[in-house]
Protein backbone atom coordinates (compact mmCIF):
# COMPACT_ATOMS: atom_id res chain seq x y z
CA UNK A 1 0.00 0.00 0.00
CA UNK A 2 2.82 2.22 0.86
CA UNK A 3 4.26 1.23 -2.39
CA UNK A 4 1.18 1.85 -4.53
CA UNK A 5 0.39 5.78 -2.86
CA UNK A 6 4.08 6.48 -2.79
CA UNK A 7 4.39 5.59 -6.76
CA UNK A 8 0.62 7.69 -7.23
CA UNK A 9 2.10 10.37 -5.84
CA UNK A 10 5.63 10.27 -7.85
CA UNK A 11 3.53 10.44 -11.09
CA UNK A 12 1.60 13.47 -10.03
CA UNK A 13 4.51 15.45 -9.31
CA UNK A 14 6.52 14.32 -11.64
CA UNK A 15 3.72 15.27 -14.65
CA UNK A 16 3.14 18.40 -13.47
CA UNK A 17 6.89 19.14 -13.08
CA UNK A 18 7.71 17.95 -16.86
CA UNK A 19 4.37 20.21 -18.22
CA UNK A 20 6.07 23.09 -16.66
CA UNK A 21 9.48 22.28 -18.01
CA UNK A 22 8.61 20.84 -21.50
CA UNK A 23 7.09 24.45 -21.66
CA UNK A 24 10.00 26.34 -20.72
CA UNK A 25 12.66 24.37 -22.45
CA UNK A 26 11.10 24.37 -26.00
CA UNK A 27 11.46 28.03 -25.76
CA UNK A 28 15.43 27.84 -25.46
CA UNK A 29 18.04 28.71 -28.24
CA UNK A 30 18.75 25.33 -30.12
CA UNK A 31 22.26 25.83 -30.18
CA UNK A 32 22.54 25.21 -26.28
CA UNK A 33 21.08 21.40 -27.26
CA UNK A 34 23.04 19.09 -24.81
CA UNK A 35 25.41 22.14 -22.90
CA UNK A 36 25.40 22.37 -19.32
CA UNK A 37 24.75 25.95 -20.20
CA UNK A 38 21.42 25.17 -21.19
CA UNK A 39 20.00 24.42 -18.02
CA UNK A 40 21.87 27.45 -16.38
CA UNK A 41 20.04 29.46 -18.98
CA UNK A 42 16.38 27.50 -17.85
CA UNK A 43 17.84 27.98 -14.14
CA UNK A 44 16.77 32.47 -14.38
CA UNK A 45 13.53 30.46 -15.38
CA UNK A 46 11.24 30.67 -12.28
CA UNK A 47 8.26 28.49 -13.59
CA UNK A 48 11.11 26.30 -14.75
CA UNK A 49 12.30 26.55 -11.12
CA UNK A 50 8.67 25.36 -10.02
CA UNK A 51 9.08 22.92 -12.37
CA UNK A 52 12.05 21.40 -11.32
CA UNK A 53 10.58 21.52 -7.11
CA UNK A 54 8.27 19.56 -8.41
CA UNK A 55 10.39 17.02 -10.16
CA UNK A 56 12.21 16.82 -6.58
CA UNK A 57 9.31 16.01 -4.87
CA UNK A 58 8.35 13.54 -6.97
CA UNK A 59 12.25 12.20 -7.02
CA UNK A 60 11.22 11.77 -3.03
CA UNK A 61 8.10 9.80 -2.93
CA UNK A 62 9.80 7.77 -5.77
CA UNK A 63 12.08 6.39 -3.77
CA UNK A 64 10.16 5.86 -0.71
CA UNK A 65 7.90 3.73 -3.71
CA UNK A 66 11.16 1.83 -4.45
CA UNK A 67 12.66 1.19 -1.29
CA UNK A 68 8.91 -0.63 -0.64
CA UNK A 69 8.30 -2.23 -3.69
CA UNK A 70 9.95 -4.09 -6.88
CA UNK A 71 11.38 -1.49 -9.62
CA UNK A 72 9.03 -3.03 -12.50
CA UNK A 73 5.38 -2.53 -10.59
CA UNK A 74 6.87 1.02 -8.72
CA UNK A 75 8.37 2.14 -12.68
CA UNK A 76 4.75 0.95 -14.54
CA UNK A 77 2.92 3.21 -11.92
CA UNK A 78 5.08 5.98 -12.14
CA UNK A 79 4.61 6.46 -16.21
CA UNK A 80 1.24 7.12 -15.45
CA UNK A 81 2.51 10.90 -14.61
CA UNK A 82 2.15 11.56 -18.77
CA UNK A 83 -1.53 11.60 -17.82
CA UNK A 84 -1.43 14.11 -15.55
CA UNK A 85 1.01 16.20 -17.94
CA UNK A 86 -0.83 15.90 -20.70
CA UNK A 87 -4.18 17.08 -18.42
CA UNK A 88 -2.22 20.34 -17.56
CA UNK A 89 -0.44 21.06 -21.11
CA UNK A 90 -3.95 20.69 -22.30
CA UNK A 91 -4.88 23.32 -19.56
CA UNK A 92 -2.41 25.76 -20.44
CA UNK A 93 -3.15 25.43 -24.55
CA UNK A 94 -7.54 25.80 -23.87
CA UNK A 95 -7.87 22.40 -25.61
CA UNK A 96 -10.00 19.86 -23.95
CA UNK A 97 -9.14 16.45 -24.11
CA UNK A 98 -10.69 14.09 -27.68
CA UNK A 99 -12.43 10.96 -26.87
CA UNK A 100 -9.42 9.05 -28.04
CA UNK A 101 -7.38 10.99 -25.26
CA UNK A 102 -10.06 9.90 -22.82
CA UNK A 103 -9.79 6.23 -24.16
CA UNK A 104 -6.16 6.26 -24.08
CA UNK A 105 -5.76 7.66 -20.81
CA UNK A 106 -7.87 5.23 -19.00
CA UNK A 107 -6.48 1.91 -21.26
CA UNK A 108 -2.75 3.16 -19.32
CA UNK A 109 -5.41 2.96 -15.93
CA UNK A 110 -6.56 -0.52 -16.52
CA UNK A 111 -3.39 -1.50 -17.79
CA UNK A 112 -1.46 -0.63 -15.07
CA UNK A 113 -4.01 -2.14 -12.96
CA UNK A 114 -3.59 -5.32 -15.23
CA UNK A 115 0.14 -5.16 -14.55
CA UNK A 116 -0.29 -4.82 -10.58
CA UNK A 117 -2.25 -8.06 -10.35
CA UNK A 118 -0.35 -9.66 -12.43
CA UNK A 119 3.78 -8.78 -11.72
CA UNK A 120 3.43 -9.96 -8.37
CA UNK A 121 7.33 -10.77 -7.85
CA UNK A 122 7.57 -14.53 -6.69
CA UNK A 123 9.51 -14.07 -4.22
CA UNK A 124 11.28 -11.23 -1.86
CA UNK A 125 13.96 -9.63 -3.69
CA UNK A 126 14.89 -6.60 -1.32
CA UNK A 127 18.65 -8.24 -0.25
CA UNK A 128 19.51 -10.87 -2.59
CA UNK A 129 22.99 -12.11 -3.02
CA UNK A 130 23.75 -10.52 -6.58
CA UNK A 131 21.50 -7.61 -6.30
CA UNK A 132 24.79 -4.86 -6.48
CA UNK A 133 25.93 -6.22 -9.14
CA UNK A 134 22.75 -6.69 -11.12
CA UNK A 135 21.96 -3.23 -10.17
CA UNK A 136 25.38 -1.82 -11.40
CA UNK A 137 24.94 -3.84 -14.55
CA UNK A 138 21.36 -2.50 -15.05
CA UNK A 139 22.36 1.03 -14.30
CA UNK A 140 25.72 0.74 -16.63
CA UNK A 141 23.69 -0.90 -19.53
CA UNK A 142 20.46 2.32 -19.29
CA UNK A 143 23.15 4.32 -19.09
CA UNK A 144 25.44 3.63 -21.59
CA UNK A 145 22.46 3.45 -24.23
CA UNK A 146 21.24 6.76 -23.20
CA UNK A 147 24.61 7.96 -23.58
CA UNK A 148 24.86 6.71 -27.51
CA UNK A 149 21.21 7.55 -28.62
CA UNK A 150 22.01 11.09 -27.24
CA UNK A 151 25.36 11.62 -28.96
CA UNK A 152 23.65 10.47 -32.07
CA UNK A 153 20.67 12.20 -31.73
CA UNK A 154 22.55 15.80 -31.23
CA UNK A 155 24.54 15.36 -34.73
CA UNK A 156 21.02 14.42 -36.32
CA UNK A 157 18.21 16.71 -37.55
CA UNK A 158 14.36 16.90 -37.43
CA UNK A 159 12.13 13.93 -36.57
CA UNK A 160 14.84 11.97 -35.98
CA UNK A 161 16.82 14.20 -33.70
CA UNK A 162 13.54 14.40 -31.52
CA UNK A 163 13.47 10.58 -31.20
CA UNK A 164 16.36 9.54 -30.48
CA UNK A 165 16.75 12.17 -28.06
CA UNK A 166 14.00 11.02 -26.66
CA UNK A 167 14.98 7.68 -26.48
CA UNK A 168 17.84 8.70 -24.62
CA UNK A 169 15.92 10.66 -21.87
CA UNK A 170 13.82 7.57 -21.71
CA UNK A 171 16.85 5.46 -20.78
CA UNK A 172 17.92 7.84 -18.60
CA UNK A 173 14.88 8.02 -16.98
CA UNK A 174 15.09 4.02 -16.56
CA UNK A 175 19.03 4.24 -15.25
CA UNK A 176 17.76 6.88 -12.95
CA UNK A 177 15.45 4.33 -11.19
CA UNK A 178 17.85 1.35 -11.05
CA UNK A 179 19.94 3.70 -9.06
CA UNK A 180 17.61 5.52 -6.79
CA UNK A 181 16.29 1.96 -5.91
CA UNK A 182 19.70 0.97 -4.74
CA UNK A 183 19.95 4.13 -2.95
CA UNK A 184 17.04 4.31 -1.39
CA UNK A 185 17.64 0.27 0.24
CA UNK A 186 21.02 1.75 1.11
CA UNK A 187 19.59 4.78 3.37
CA UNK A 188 18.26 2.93 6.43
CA UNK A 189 22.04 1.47 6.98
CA UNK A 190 23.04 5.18 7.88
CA UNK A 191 25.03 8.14 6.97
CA UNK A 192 28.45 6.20 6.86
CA UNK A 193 27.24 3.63 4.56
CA UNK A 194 25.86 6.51 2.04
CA UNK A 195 29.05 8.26 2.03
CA UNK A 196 30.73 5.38 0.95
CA UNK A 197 28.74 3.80 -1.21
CA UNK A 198 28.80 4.39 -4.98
CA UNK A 199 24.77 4.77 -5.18
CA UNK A 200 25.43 8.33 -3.69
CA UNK A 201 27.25 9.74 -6.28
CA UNK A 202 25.62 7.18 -9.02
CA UNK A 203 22.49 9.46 -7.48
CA UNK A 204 23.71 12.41 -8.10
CA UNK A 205 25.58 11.84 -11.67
CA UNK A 206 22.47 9.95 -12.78
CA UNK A 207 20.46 12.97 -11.70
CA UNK A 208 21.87 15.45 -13.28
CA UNK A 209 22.67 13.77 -16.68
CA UNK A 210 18.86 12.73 -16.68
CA UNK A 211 18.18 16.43 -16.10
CA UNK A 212 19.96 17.45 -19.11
CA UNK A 213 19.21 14.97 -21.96
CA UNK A 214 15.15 15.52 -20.62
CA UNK A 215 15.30 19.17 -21.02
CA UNK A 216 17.35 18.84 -24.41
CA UNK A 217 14.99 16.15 -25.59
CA UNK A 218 12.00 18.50 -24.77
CA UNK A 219 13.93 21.54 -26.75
CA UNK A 220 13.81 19.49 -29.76
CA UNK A 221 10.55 21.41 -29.85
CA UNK A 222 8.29 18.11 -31.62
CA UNK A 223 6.49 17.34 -28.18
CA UNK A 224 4.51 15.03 -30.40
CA UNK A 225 7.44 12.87 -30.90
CA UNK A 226 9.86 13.44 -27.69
CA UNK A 227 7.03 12.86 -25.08
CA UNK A 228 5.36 9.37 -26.37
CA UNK A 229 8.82 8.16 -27.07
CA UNK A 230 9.82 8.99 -23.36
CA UNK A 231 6.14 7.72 -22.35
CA UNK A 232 7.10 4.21 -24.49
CA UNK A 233 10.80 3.38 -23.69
CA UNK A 234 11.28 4.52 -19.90
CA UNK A 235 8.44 1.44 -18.56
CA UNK A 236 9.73 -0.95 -20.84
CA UNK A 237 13.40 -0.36 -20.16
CA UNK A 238 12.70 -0.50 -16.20
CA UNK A 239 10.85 -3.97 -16.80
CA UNK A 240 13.45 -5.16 -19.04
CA UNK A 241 16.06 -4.66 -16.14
CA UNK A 242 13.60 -5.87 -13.55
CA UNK A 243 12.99 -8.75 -14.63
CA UNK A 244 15.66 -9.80 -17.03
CA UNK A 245 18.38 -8.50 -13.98
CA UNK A 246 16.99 -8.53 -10.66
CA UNK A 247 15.15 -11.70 -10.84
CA UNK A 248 11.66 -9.90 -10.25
CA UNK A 249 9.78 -12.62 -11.94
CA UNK A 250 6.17 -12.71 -12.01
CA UNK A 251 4.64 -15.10 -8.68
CA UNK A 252 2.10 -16.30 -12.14
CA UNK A 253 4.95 -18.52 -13.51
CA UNK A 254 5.28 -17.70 -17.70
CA UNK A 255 1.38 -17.36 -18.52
CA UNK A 256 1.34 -14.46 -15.98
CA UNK A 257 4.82 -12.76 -17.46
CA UNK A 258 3.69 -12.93 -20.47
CA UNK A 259 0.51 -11.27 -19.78
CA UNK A 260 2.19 -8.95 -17.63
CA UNK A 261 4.78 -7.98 -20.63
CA UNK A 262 1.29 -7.67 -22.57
CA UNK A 263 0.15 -4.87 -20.03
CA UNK A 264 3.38 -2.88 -20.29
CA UNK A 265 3.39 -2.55 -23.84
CA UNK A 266 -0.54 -2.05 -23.94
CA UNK A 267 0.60 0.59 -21.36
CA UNK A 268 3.50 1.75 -23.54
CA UNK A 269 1.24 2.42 -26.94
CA UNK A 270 -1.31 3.98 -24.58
CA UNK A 271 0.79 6.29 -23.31
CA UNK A 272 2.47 7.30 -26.79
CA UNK A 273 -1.10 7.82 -28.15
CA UNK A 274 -1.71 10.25 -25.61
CA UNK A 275 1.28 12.18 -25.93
CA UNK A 276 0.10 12.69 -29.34
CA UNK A 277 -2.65 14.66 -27.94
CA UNK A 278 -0.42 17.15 -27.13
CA UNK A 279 -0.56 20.61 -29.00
CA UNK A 280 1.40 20.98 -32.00
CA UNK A 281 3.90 23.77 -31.46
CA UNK A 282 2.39 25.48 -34.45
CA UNK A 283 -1.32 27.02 -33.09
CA UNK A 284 -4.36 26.34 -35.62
CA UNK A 285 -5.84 29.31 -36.78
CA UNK A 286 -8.21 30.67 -33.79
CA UNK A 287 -6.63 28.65 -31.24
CA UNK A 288 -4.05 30.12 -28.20
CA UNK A 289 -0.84 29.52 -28.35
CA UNK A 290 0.46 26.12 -27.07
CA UNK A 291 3.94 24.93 -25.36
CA UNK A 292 6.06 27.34 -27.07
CA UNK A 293 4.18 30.87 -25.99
CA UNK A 294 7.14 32.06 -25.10
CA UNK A 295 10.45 32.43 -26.22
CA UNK A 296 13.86 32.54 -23.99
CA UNK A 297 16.43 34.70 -25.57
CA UNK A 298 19.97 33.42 -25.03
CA UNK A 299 20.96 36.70 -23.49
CA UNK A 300 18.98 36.94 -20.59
CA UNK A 301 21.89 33.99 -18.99
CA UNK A 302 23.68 37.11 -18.11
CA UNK A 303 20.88 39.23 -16.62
């Protein structure tokens, strides 16, 4: 139970902190794509600043969610937060929400759902033998992928720059949680064992390379692209290392994991046909202007 409202409450914070940023970081210069200087530039942002308190939050309550339950149900609950962006980017643009938004936000509800009753892990997993090292592994292999979609997708142009940033953001979303789980079972041993324990400064690293290739993934500017591919790849990557790592295998034997798999992609495409609610940057004639309202001069760094 702890688990479950923990997660909940991840996703809300977490959506409404990625609305808020997603809107202030398709405003910046392109040429900062990728720089460190680009989020010192979003930094003299306050509603980016709101943004990013919100993101903490949620970082909070997501680890209290992993440190009680198994990274694959906590990660599946937590990409439900693309419903409540969606909800407020809708907000901000005066568009209300299609029937096929409607249908596609409650097929992530029932899938999710689906997934819960189903992903039961078969057994206790919170201290076993080889969970450092499958947690290392996991975080090195999110990681490393992030790292190479990224560096391809900032020499790359157009549609294709948007995905594969946003594939890397995704992984980096998933590497993220591999590490804040092995943080977060690290905490109750005390300070001492923090400060010498590499999931303190994989933490920190993590967190502010997942920082950067989100907010250059959202200044790609093609929210229609960057946010279902996020949405698609950051649940499937954290079951992938969930199960195929840390040995959380459904309690349903192979009927149930496949059905559970089932779920996650039914909760993958769900989520990606959502994002494509999402304004287009471009306003139809009539209609307010969406994400991109307004625009962050490269100057104002200085001011």
């Amino acid at each position: 139970m702890v688990m479950i409202a923990a997660a909940l409450a991840a996703a809300v914070l977490y959506g409404a902190g990625a609305a808020v940023e997603q809107r202030q970081a398709a405003a910046a210069p392109k040429s900062l794509a990728g720089r460190p200087r680009l989020l010192l530039l979003l930094a003299c942002q306050p509603l980016w600043l709101a943004g990013i308190a919100g993101q903490v939050g949620g970082f909070a309550a997501h680890a209290v969610a992993l440190r009680s339950g198994p990274l694959t149900m906590v990660q599946v609950l937590v990409s439900s937060e693309l419903v409540v962006a969606v909800l407020i980017v809708r907000i901000w643009s005066g568009r209300r929400l299609s029937r096929a938004s409607w249908a596609s936000a409650l097929t992530v509800l029932a899938a999710v759902v689906a997934f819960l009753t189903l992903a039961s892990p078969a057994h206790d997993r919170a201290n076993p033998p080889h969970y450092a090292a499958a947690a290392i592994l996991g975080a090195a292999a999110t990681g490393a992928g992030a790292l190479v979609a990224a560096a391809v997708g900032l020499r790359a142009a157009g549609r294709r720059r948007a995905v594969l940033l946003a594939v890397a953001a995704g992984l980096a979303d998933a590497c993220s949680a591999v590490v804040t789980m092995a943080f977060a079972h690290l905490a109750s041993h005390g300070l001492g064992a923090l400060a010498t324990s590499w999931t303190t400064y994989a933490v920190i690293v993590c967190g502010i390379g997942n920082v950067l290739l989100t907010q250059t993934a959202y200044q790609a500017g093609q929210p229609m692209l960057t946010l279902p591919v996020i949405a698609a790849v950051t649940p499937l990557a954290s079951v992938a290392v969930g199960i195929g790592l840390l040995g959380e295998t459904p309690r349903t034997g192979v009927a149930g994991g496949v059905a559970a798999g089932f779920a996650v992609l039914v909760v993958s495409v769900a989520l990606a046909c959502l994002a494509r609610s999402l304004p287009h940057s471009e306003p139809e004639p009539g209609e307010q202007e969406p994400l991109t309202a307004v625009t962050i001069s490269e100057p104002s760094l200085a001011a």
